[in-house]
C-alpha atoms as a PDB file:
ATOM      1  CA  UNK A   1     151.015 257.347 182.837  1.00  0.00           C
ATOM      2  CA  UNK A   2     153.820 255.183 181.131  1.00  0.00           C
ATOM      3  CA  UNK A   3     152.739 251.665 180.196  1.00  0.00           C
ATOM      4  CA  UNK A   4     153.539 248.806 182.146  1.00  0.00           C
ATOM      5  CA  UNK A   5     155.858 246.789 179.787  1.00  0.00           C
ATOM      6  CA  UNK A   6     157.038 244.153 182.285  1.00  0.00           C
ATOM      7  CA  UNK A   7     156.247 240.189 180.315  1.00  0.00           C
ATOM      8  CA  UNK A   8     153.787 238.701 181.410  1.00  0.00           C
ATOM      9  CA  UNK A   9     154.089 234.723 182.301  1.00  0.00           C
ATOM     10  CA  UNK A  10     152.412 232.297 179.949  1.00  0.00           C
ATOM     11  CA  UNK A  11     150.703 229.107 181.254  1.00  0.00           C
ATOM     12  CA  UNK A  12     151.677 226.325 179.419  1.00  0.00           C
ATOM     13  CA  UNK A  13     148.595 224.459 177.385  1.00  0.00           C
ATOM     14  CA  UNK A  14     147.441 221.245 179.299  1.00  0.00           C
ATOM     15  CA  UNK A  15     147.037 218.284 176.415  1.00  0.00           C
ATOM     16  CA  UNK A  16     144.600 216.537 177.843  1.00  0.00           C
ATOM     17  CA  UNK A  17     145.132 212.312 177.118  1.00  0.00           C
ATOM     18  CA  UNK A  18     141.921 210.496 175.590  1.00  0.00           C
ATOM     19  CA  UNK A  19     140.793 207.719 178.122  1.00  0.00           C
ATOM     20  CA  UNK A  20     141.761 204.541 176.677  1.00  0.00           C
ATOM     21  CA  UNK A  21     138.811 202.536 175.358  1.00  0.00           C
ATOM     22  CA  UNK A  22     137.914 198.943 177.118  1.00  0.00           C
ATOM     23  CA  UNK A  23     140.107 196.286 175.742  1.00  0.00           C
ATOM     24  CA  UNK A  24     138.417 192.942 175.157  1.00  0.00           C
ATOM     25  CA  UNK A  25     138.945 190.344 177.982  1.00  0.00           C
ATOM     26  CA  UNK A  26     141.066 187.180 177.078  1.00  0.00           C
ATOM     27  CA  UNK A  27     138.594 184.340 177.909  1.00  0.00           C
ATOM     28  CA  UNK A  28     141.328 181.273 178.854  1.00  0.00           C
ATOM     29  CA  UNK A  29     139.814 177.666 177.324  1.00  0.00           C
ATOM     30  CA  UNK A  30     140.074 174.847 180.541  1.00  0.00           C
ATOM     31  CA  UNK A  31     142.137 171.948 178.850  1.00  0.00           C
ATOM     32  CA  UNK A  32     140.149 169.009 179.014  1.00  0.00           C
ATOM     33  CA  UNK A  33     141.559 166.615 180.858  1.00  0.00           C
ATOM     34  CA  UNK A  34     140.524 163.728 179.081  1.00  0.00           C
ATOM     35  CA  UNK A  35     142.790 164.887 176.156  1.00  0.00           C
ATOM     36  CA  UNK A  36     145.579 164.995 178.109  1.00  0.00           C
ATOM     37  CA  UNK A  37     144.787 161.449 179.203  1.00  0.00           C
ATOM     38  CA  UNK A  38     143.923 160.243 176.152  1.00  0.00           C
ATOM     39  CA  UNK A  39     147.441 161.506 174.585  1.00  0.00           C
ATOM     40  CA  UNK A  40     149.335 159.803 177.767  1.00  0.00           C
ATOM     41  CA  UNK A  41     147.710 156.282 177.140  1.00  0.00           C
ATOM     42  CA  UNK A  42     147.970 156.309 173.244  1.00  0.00           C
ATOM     43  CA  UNK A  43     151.302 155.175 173.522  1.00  0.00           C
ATOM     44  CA  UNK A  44     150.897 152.433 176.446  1.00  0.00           C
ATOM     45  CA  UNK A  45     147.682 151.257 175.811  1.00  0.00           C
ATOM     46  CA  UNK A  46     145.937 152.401 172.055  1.00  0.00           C
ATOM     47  CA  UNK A  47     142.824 151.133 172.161  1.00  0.00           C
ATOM     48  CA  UNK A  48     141.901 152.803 175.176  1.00  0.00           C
ATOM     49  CA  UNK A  49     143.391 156.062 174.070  1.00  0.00           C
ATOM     50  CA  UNK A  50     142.123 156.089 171.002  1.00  0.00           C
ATOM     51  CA  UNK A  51     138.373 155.930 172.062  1.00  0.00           C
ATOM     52  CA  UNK A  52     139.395 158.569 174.793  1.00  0.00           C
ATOM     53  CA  UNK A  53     140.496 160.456 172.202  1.00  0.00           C
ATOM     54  CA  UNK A  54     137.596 160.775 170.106  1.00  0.00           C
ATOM     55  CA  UNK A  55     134.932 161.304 173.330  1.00  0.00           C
ATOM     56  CA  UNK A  56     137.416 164.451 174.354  1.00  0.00           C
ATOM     57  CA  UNK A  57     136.954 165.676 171.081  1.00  0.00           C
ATOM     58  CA  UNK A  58     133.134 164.970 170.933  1.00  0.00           C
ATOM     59  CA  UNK A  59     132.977 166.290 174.611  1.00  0.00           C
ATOM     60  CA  UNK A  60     135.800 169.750 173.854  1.00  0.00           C
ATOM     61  CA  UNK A  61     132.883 170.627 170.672  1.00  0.00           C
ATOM     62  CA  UNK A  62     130.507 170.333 172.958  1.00  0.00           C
ATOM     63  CA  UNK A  63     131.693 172.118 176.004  1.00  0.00           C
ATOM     64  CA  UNK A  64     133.511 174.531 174.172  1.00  0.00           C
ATOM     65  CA  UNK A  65     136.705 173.229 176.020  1.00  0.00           C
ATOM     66  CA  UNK A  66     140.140 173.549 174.743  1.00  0.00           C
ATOM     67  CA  UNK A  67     142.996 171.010 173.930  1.00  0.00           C
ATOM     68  CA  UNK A  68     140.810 169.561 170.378  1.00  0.00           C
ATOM     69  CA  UNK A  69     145.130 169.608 169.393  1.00  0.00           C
ATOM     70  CA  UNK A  70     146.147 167.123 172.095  1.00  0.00           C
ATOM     71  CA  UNK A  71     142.573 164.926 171.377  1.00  0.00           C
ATOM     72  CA  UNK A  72     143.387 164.890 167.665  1.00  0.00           C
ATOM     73  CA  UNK A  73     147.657 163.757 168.269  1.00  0.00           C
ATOM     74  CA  UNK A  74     146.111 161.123 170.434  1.00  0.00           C
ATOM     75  CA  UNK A  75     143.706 159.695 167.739  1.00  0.00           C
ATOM     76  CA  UNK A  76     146.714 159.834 165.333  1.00  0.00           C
ATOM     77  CA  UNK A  77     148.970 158.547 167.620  1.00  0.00           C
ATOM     78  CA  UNK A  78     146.811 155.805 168.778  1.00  0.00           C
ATOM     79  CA  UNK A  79     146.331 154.133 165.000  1.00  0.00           C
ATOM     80  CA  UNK A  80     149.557 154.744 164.329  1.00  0.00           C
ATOM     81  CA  UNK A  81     150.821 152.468 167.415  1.00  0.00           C
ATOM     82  CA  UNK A  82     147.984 149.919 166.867  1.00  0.00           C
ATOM     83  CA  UNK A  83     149.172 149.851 163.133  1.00  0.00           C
ATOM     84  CA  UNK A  84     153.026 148.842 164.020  1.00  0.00           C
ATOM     85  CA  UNK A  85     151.681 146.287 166.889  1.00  0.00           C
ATOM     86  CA  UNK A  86     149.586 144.327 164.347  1.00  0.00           C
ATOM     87  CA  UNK A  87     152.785 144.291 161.793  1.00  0.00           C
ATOM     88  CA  UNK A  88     154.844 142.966 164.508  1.00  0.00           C
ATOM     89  CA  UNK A  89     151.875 140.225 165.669  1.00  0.00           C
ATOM     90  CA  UNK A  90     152.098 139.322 161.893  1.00  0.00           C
ATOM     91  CA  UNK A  91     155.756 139.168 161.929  1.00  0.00           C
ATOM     92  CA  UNK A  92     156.144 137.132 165.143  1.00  0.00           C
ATOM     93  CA  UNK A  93     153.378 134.438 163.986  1.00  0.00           C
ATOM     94  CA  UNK A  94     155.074 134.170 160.662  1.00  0.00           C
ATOM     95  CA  UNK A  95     157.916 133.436 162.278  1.00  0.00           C
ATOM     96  CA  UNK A  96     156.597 130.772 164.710  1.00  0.00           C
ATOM     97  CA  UNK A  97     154.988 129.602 162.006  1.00  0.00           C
ATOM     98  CA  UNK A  98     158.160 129.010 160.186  1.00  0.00           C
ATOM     99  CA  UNK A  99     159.602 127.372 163.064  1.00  0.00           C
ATOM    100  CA  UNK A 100     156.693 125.140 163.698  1.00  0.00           C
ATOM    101  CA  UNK A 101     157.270 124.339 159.897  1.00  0.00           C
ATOM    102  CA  UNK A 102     161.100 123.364 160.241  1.00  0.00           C
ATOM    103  CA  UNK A 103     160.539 121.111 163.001  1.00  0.00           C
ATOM    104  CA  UNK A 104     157.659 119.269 161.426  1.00  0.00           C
ATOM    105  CA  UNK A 105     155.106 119.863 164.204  1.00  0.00           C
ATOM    106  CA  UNK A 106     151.146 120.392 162.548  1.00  0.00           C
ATOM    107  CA  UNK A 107     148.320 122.089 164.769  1.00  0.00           C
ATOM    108  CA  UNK A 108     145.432 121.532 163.263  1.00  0.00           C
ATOM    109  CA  UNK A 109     142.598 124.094 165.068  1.00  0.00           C
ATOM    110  CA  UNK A 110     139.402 122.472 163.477  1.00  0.00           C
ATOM    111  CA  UNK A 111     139.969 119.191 164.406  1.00  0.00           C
ATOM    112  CA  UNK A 112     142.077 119.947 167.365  1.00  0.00           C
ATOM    113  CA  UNK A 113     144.636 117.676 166.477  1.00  0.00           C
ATOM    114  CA  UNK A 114     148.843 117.647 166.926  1.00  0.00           C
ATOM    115  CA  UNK A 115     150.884 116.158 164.541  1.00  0.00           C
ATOM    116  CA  UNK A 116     154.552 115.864 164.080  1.00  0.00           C
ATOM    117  CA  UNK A 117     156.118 114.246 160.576  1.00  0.00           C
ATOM    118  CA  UNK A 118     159.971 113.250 160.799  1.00  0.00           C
ATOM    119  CA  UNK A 119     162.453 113.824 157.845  1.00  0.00           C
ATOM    120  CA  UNK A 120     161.818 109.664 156.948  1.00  0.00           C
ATOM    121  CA  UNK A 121     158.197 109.290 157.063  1.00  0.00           C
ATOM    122  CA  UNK A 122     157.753 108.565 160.965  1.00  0.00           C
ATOM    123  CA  UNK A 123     154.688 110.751 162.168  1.00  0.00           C
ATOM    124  CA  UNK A 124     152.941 110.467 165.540  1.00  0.00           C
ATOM    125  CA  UNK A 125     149.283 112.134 165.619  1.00  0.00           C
ATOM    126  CA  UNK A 126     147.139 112.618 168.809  1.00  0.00           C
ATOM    127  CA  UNK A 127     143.333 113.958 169.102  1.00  0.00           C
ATOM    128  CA  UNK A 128     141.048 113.603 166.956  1.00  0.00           C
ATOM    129  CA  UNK A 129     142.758 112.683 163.953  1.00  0.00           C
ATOM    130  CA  UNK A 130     143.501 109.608 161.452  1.00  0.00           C
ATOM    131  CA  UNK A 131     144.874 106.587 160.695  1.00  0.00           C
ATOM    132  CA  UNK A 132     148.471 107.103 158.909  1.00  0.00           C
ATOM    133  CA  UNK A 133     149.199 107.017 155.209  1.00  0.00           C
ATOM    134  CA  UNK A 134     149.962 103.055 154.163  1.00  0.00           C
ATOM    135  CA  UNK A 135     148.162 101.575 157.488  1.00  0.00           C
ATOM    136  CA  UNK A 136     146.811  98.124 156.433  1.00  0.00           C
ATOM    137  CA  UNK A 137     143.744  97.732 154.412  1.00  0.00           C
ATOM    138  CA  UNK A 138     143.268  94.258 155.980  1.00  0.00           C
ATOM    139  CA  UNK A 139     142.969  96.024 159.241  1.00  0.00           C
ATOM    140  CA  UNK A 140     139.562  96.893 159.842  1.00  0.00           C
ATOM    141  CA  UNK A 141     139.319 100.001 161.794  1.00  0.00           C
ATOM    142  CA  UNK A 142     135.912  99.882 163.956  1.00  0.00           C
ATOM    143  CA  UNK A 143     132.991 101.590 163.515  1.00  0.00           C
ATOM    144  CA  UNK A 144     131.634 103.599 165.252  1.00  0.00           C
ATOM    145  CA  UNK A 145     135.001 105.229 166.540  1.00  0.00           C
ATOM    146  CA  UNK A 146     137.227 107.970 167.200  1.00  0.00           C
ATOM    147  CA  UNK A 147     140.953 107.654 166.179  1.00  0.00           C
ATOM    148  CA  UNK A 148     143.250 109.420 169.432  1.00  0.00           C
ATOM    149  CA  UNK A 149     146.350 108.334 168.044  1.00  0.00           C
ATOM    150  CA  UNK A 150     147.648 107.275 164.917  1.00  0.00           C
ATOM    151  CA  UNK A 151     151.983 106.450 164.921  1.00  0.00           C
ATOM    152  CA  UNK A 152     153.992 105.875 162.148  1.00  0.00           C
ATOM    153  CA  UNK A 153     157.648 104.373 162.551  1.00  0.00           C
ATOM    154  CA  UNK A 154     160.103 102.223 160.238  1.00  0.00           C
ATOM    155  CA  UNK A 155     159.069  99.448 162.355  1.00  0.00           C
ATOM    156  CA  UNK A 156     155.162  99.605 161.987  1.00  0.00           C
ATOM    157  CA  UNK A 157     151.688 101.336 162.703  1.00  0.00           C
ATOM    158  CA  UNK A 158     150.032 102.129 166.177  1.00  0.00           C
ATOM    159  CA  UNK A 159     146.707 103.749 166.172  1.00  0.00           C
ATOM    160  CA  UNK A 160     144.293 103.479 169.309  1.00  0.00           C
ATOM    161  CA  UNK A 161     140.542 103.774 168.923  1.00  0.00           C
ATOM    162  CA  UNK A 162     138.201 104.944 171.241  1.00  0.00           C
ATOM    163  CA  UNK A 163     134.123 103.895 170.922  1.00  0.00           C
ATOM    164  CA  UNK A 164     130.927 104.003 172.852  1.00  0.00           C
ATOM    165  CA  UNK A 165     130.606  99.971 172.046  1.00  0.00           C
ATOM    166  CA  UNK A 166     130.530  96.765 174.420  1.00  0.00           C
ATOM    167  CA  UNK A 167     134.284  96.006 175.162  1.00  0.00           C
ATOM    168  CA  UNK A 168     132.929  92.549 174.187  1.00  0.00           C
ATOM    169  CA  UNK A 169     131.192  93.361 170.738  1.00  0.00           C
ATOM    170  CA  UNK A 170     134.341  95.241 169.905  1.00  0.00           C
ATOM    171  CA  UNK A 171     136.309  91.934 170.296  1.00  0.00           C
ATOM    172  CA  UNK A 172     133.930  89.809 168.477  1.00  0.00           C
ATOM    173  CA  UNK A 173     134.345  92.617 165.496  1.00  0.00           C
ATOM    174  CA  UNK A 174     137.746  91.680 165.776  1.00  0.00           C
ATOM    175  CA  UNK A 175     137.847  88.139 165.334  1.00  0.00           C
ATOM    176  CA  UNK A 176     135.392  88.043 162.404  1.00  0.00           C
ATOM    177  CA  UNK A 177     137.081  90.365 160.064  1.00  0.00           C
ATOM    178  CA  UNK A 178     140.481  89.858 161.064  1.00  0.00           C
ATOM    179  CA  UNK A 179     139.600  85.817 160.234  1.00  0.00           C
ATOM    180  CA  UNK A 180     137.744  86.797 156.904  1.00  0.00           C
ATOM    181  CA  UNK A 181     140.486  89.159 156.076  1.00  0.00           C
ATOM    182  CA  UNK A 182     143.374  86.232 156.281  1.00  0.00           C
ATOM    183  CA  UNK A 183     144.540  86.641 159.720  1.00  0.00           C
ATOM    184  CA  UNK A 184     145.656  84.275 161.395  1.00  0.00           C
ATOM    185  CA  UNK A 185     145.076  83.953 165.183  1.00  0.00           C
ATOM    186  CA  UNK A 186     148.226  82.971 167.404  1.00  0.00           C
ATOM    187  CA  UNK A 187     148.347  81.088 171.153  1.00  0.00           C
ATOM    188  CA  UNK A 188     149.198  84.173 172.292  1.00  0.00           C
ATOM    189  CA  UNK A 189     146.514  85.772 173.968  1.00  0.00           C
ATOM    190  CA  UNK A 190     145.917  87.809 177.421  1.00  0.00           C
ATOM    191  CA  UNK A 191     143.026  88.238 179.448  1.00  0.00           C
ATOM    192  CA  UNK A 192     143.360  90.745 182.420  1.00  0.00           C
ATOM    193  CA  UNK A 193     140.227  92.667 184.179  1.00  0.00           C
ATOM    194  CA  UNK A 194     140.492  95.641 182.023  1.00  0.00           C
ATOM    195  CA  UNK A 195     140.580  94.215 178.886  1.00  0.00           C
ATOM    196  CA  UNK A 196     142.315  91.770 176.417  1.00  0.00           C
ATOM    197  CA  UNK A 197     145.134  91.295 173.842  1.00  0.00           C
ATOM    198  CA  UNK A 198     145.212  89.063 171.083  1.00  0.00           C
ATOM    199  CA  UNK A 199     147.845  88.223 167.904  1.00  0.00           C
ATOM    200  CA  UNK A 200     146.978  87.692 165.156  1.00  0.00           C
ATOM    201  CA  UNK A 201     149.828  86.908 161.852  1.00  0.00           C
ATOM    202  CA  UNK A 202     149.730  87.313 158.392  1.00  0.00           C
ATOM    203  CA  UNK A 203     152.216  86.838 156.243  1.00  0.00           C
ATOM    204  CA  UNK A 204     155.125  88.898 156.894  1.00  0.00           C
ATOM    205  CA  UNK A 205     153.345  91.100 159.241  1.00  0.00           C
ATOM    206  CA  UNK A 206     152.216  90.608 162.986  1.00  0.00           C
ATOM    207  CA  UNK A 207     149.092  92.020 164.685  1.00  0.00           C
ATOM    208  CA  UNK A 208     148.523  92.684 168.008  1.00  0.00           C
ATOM    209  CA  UNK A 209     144.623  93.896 169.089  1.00  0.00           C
ATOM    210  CA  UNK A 210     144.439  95.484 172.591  1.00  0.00           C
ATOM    211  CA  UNK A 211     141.166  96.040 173.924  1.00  0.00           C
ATOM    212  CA  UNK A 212     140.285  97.465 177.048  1.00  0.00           C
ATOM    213  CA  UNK A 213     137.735  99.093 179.415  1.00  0.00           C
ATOM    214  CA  UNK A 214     137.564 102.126 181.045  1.00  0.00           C
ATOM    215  CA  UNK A 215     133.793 103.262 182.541  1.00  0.00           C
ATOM    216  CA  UNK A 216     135.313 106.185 184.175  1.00  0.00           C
ATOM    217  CA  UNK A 217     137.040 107.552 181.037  1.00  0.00           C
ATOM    218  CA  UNK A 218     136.345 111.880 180.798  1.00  0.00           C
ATOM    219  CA  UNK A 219     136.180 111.570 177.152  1.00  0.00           C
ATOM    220  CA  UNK A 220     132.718 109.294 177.729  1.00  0.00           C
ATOM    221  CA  UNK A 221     134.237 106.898 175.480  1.00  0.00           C
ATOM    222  CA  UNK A 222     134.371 103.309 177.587  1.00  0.00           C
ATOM    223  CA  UNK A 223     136.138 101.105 175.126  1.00  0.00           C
ATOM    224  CA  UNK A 224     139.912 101.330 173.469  1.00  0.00           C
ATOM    225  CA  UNK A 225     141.252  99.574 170.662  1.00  0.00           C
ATOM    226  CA  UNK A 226     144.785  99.692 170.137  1.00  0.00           C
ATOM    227  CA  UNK A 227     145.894  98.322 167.154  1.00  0.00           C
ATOM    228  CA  UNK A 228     150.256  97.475 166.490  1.00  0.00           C
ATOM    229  CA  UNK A 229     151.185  96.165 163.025  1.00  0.00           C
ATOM    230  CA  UNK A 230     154.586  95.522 162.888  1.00  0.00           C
ATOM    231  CA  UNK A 231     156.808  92.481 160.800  1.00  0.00           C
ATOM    232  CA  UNK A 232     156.776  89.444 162.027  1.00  0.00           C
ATOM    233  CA  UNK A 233     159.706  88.705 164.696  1.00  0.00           C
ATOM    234  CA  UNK A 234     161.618  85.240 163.946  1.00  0.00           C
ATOM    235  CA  UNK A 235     160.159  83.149 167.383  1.00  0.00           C
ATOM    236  CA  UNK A 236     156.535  84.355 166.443  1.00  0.00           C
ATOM    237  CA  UNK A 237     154.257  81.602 166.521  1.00  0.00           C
ATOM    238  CA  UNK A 238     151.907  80.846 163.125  1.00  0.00           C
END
C-alpha cells in the first residue's frame, strides 16, 4: 500500500504569559489643612502662622499626614516677615525720634512729663516735672508739692505748684520767706473766692504769687501756686 505523503498541518505552540505579580498600592498622604493655613497667614499675619506652623508639623508627625513641606515654608516664612517688620518698627521710631529731636519736643515716659526747648532757651514743661534752669533761688518753691508746669521765656519764669496744703498755710509760707528772702510786698493785691494774688518786688525783678482753691480738682491736689517772675515794668509800685 503506498504511503500517505500528504503534510500534515502543524499547530502553532501557545506561549503562555506569566500572570503579573500584585503591584504595591500607592497610599495618598491627606494634606493637612492646617499647613495650608498656616502658609496663607504667614504672610498677613506671622505670629499666628508661625505657631500654626509648628502645631501642623507636631500634628503631620503625629498623624502621619502629609504637607510637613508647606508647615516648614510657613515657619520660615513667618520669621522671615516678623524679622523685616521689626527692622521697619526700628526704622520708623528712629525716625520719629529724629523728628521729635529737630523740633525740640522731650517725652519723658518715667515721669510722664512733655517738654519742648526753643532754639533761645525758652522751654515750657507740663506734668510732673521741674522748675526751669536759672528760676530764682529767692523763690521758695513749697513743700510739700508737685511742679505741673514749669515756663521759660526771655521775659521770665512761670511754674504752677500743686499741694495737698491749706490754701491759707500756703499763703502764710509765702509771706514769711518771700519777706526773709528780701521781697518786698506791693499794694497790689487781689482777693477773689477761689483764691488770691499778691506782688511782691525785688530789685529789678517783679513777683507775682497766685494762689487758689480747687476741692473738686481730679488730681486730689486742692491748692495751686502759680508763681511769675518777670523784670520789673516802669509804673510798678515799690
Amino acid at each position: 500500500m503506498p504511503e500517505d505523503k500528504t503534510p500534515q498541518k502543524v499547530e502553532p505552540t501557545k506561549t503562555q504569559t506569566p500572570e503579573p505579580a500584585n503591584a504595591p498600592s500607592v497610599v495618598t498622604k491627606k494634606t493637612s489643612g492646617l499647613a495650608i493655613a498656616a502658609l496663607i497667614l504667614a504672610f498677613l499675619f506671622p505670629l499666628v502662622g508661625l505657631i500654626l506652623g509648628i502645631v501642623a508639623l507636631s500634628g503631620i508627625k503625629k498623624n502621619n499626614e502629609g504637607g510637613k513641606g508647606l508647615a516648614v515654608a510657613s515657619i520660615v516664612i513667618a520669621l522671615v516677615v516678623m524679622f523685616i517688620q521689626v527692622f521697619a518698627l526700628f526704622a520708623i521710631i528712629a525716625g520719629v525720634q529724629k523728628s521729635v529731636k529737630d523740633s525740640g519736643l522731650n517725652v519723658d515716659g518715667k515721669t510722664g512729663s512733655v517738654s519742648v526747648q526753643g532754639k533761645d532757651g525758652e522751654s515750657v514743661s507740663v506734668g510732673n516735672t521741674k522748675v526751669p534752669q536759672g528760676f530764682p533761688s529767692d523763690v521758695p518753691i513749697y513743700q510739700p508739692s508737685d511742679v505741673i508746669l514749669a515756663i521759660k521765656t526771655k521775659e521770665g519764669y512761670n511754674v504752677t505748684l500743686a499741694t495737698n496744703d491749706d490754701s491759707q498755710k500756703v499763703l502764710d509760707f509765702y509771706a514769711s520767706k518771700l519777706s526773709s528772702n528780701g521781697w518786698s510786698k506791693s499794694e497790689s493785691e487781689f482777693n477773689f473766692e477761689a483764691g488770691s494774688a499778691q506782688s511782691f518786688t525785688k530789685g529789678s525783678n517783679q513777683l507775682v504769687v497766685l494762689i487758689g482753691t480747687d476741692n473738686k480738682s481730679t488730681s486730689g491736689k486742692k491748692t495751686t501756686v502759680n508763681l511769675t517772675v518777670a523784670p520789673k515794668t516802669s509804673d510798678s509800685s515799690n
